[in-house]
N, C-alpha and C. Protein backbone atom coordinates (compact mmCIF):
# COMPACT_ATOMS: atom_id res chain seq x y z
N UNK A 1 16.63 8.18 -5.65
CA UNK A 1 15.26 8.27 -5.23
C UNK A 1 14.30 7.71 -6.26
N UNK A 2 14.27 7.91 -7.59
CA UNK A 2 13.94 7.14 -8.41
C UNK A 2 13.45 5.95 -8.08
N UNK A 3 14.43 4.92 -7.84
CA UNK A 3 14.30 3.57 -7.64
C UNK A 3 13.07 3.28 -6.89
N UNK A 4 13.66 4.00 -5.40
CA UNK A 4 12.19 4.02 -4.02
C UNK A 4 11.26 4.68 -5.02
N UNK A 5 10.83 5.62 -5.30
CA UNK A 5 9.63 5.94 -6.09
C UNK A 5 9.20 4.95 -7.30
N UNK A 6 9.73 4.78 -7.89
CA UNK A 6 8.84 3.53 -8.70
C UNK A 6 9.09 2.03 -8.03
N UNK A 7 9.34 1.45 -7.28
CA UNK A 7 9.12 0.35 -6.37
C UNK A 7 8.18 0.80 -5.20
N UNK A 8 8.25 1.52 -5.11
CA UNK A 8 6.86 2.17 -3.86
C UNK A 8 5.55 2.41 -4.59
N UNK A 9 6.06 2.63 -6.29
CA UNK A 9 4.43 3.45 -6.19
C UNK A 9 3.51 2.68 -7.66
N UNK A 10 2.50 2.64 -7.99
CA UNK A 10 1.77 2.00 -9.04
C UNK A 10 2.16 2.37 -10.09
N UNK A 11 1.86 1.06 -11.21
CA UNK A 11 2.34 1.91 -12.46
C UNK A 11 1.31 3.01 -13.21
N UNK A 12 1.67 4.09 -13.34
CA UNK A 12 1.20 5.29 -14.15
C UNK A 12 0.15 6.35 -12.85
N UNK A 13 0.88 6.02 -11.80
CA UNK A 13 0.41 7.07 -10.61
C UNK A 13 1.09 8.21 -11.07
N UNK A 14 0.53 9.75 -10.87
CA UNK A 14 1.24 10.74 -11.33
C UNK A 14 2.58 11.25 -10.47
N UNK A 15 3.73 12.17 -10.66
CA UNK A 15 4.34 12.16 -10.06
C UNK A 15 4.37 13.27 -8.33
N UNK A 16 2.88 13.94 -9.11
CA UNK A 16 2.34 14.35 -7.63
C UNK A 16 1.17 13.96 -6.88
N UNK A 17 1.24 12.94 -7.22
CA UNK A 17 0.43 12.03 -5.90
C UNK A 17 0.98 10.98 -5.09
N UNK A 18 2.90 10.88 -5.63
CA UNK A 18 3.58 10.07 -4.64
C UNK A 18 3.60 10.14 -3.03
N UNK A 19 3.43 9.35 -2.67
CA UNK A 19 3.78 9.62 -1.02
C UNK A 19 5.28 10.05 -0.79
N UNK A 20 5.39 10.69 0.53
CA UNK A 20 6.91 11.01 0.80
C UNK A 20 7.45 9.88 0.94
N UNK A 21 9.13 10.18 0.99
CA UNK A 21 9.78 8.98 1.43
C UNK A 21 10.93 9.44 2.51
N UNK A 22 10.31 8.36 3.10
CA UNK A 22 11.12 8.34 4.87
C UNK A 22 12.73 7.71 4.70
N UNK A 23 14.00 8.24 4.62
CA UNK A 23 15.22 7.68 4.41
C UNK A 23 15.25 7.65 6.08
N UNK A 24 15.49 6.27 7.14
CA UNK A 24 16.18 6.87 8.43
C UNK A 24 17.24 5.89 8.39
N UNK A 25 18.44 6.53 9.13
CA UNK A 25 19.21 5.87 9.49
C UNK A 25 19.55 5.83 10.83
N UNK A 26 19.68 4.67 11.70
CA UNK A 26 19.76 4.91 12.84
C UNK A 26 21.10 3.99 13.22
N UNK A 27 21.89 4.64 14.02
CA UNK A 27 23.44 4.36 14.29
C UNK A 27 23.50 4.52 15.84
N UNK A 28 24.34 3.68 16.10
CA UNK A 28 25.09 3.87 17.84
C UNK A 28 26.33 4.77 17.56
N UNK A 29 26.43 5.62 16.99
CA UNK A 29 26.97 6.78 17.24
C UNK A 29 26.15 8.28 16.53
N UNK A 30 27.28 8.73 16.70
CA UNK A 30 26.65 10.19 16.03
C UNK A 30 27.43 10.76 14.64
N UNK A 31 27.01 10.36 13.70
CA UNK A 31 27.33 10.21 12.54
C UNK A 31 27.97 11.95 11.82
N UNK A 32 27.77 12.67 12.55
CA UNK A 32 27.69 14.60 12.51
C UNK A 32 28.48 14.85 13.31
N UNK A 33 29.20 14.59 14.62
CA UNK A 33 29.55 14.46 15.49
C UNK A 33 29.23 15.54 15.98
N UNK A 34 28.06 16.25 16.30
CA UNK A 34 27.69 17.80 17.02
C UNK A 34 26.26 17.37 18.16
N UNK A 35 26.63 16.27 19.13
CA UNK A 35 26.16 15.92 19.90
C UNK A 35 24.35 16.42 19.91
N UNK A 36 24.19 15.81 18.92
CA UNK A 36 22.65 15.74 18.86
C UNK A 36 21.83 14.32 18.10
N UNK A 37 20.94 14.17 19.23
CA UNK A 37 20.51 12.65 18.80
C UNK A 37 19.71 12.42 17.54
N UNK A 38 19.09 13.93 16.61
CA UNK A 38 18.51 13.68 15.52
C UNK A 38 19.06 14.59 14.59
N UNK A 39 18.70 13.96 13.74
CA UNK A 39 19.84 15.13 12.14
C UNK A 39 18.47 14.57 11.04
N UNK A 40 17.94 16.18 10.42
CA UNK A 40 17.11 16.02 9.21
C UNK A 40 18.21 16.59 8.34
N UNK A 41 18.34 16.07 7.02
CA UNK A 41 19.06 16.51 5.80
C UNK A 41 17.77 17.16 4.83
N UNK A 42 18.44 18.51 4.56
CA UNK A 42 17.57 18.92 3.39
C UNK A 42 18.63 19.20 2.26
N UNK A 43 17.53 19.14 1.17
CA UNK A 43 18.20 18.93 -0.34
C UNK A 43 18.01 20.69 -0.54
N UNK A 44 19.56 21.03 -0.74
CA UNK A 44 19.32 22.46 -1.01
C UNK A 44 19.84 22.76 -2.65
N UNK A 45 19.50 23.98 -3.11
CA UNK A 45 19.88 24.11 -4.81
C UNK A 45 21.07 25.26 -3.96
N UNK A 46 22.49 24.70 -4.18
CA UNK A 46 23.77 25.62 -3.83
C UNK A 46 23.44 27.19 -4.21
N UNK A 47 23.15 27.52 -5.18
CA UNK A 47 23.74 28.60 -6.00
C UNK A 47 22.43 29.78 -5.30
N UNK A 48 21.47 29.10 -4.65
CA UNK A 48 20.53 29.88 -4.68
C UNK A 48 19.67 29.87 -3.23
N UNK A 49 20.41 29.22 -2.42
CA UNK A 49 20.57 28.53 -0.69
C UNK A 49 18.92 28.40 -0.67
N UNK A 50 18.08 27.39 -1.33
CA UNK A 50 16.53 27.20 -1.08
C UNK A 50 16.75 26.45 -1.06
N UNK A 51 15.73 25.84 -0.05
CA UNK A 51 15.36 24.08 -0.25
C UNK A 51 14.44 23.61 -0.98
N UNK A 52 14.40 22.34 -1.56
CA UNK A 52 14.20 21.87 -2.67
C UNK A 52 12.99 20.58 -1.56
N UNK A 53 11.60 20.89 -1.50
CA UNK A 53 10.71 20.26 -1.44
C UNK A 53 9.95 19.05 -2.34
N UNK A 54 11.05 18.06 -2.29
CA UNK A 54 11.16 17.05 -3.69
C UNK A 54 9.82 15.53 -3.09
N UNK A 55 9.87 15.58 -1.23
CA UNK A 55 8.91 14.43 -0.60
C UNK A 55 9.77 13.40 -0.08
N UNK A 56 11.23 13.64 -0.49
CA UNK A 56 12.16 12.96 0.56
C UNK A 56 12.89 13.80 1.39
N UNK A 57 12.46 12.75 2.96
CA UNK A 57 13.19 12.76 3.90
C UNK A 57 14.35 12.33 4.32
N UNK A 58 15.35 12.48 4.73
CA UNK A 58 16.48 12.32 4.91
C UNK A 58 16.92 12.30 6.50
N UNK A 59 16.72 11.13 7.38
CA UNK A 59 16.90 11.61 9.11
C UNK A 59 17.98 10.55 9.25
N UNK A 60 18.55 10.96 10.53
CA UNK A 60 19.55 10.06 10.41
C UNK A 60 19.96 10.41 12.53
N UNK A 61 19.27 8.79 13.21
CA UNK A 61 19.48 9.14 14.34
C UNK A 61 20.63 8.17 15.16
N UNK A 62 20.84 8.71 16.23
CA UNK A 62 22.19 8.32 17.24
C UNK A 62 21.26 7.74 18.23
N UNK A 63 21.47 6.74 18.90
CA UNK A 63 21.31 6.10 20.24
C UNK A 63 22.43 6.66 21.14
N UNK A 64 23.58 6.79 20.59
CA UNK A 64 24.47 7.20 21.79
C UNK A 64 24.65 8.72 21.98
N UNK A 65 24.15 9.58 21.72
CA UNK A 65 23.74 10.94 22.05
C UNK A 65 22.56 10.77 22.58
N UNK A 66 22.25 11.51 23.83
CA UNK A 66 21.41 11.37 24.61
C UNK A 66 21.18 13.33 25.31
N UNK A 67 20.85 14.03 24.22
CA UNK A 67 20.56 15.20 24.39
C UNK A 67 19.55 16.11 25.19
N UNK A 68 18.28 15.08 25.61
CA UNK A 68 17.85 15.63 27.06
C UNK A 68 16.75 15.49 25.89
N UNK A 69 16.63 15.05 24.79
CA UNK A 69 14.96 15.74 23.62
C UNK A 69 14.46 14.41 23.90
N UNK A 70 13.22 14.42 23.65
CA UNK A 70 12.08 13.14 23.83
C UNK A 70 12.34 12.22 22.96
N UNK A 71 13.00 12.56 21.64
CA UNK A 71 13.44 11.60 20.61
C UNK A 71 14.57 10.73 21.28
N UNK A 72 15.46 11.27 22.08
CA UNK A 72 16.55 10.60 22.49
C UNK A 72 16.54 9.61 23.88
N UNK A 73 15.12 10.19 24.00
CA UNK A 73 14.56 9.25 25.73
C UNK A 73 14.04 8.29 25.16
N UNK A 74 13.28 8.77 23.62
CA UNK A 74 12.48 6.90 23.21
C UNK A 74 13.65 5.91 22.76
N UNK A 75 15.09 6.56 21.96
CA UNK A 75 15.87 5.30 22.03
C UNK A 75 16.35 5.01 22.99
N UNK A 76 16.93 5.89 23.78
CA UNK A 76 17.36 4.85 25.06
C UNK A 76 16.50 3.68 25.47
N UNK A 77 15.37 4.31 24.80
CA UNK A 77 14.73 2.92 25.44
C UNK A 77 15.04 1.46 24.65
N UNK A 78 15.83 1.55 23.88
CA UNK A 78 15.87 0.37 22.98
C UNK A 78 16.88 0.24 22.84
N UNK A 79 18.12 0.90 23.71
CA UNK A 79 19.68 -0.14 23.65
C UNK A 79 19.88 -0.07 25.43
N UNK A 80 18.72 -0.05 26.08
CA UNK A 80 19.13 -0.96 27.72
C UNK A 80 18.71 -2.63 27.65
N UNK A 81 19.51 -2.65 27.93
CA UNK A 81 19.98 -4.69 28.58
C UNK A 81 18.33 -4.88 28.87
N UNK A 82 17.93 -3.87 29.90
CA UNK A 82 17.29 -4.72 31.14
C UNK A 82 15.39 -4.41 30.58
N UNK A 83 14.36 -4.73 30.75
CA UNK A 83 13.41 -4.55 30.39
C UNK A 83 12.79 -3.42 30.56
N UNK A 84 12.30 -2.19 29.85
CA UNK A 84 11.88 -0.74 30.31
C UNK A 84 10.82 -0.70 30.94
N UNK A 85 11.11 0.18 31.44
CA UNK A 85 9.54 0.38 32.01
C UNK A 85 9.22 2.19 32.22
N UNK A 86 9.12 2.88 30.83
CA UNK A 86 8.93 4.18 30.88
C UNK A 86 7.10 4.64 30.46
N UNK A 87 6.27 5.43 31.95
CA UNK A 87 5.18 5.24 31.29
C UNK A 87 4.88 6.26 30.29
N UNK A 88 6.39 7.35 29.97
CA UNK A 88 5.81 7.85 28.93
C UNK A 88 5.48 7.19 27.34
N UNK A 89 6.38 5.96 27.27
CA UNK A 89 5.67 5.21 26.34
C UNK A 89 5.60 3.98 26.44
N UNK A 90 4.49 4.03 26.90
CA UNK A 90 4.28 2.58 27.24
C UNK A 90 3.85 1.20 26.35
N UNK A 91 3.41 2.15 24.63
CA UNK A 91 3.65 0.84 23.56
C UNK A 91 4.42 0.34 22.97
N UNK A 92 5.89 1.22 23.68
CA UNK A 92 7.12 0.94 23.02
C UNK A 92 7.86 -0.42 24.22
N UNK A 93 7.76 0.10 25.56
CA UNK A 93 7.95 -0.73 26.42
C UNK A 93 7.42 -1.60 26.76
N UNK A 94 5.89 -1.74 26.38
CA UNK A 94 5.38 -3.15 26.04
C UNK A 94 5.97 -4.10 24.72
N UNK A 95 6.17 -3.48 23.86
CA UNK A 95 6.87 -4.04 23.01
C UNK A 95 7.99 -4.86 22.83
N UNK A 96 8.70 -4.21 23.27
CA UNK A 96 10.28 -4.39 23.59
C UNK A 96 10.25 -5.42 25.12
N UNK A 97 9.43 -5.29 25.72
CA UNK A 97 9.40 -6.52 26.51
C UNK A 97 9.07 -8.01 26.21
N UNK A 98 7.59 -7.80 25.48
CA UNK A 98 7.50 -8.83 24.61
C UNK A 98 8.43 -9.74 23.65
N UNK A 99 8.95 -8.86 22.92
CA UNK A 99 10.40 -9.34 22.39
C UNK A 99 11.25 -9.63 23.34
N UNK A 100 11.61 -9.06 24.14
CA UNK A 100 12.96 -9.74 24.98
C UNK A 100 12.16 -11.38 25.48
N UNK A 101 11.04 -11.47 26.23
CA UNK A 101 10.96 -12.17 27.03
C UNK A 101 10.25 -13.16 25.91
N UNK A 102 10.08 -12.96 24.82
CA UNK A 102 9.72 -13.57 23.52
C UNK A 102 8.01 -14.12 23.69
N UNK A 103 7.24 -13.49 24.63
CA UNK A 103 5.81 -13.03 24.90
C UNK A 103 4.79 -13.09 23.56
N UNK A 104 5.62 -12.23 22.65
CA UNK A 104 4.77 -11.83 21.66
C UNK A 104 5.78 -11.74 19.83
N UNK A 105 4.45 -11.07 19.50
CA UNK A 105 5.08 -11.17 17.81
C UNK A 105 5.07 -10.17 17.70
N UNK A 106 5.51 -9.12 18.77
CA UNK A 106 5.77 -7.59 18.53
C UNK A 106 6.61 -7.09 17.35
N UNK A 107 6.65 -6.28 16.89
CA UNK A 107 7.75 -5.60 16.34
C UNK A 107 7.83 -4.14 16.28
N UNK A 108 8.86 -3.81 16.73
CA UNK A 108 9.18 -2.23 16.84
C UNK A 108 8.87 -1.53 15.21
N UNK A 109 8.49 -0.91 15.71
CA UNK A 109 8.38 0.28 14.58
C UNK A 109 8.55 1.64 14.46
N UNK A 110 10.31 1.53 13.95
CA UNK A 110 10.84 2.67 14.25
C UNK A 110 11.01 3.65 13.16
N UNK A 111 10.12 3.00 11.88
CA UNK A 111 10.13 3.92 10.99
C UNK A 111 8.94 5.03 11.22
N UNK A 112 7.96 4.65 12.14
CA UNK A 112 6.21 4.79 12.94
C UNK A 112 6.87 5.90 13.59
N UNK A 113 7.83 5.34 14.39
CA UNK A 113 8.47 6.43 15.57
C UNK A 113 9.19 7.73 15.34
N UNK A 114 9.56 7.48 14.41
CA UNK A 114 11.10 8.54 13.48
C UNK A 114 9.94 9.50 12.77
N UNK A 115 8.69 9.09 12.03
CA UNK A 115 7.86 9.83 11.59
C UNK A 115 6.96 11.06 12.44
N UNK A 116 7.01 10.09 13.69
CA UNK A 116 6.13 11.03 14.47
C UNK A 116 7.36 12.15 15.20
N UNK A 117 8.37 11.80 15.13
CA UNK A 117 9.09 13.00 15.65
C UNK A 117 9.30 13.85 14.45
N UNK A 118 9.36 13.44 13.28
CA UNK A 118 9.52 14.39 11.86
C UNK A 118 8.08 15.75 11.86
N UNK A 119 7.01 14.78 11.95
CA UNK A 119 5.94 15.81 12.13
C UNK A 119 6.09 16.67 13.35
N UNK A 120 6.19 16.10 14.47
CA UNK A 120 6.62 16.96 15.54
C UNK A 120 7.89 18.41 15.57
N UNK A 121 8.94 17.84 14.83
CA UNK A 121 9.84 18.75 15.07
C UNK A 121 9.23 19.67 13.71
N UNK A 122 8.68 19.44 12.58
CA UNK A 122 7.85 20.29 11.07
C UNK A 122 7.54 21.28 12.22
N UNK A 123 6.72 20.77 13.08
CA UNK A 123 5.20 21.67 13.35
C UNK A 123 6.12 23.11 14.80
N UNK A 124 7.18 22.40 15.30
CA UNK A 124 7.73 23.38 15.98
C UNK A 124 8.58 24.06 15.64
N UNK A 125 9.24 23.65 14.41
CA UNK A 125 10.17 24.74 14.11
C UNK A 125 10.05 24.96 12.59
N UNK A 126 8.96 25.93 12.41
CA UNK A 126 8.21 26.10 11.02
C UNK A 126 9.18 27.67 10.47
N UNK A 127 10.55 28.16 10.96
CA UNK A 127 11.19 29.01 10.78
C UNK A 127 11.89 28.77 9.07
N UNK A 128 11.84 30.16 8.44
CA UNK A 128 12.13 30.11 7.23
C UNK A 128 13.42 29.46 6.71
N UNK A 129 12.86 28.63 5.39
CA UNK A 129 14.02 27.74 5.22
C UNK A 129 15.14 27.94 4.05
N UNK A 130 14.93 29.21 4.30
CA UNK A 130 16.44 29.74 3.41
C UNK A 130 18.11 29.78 4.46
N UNK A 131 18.78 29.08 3.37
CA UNK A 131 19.85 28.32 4.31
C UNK A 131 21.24 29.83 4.65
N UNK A 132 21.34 30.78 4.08
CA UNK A 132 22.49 31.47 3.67
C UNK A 132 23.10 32.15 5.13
């Protein structure tokens, strides 16, 4: 993490005014194999089962789990063949059309996307984060 923190950030910014950092990985399978299309990793201290609030994120999502959650309806939208047309998001499916039909100088932004489900899933499941 090091590395990303001083290539991300100015020289002699303090070390608490870094921005977080977004790790995603996104795979056509399911890397956990416990049929769920999103996985957050937290950094825990073993000996003492707390999590360790350091500003990295750690997500890591599946296209091919398709678990019924809104995170897993926006990738489907981005490994079908055929052009989407979902109006629950419709700047993603404008997008992704553009690109296929080569329309535009779109580009997906799925680090944009992965963030807004990070805040989303923070804000709903704010349950205590002692791991034991």
């Amino acid at each position: 993490m090091a590395n990303l923190d001083t290539a991300a950030s100015e020289k002699g910014i303090k070390f608490d005014e870094l921005k977080d950092i977004y790790e995603i990985y996104i795979s056509k399978f399911d890397v956990f194999g416990k049929n769920r299309t999103i996985y957050h990793i937290d950094r825990m201290i073993r000996e003492t089962h707390k999590v360790v609030d350091n500003g990295t994120h750690e997500i890591y999502i599946s296209t091919k789990i398709d678990d019924g959650t809104e995170i897993a309806e926006y990738m489907q939208i981005l490994k079908k063949p055929s052009l989407p047309n979902n109006p629950k998001f419709p700047r993603l499916c404008e997008a992704y059309r553009n690109i296929k039909t080569g329309m535009g100088d779109d580009v997906i932004d799925v680090g944009g996307i992965v963030q807004r489900w990070h805040i989303i899933c923070q804000s709903r499941f704010k349950e205590t984060r002692d791991y034991r």
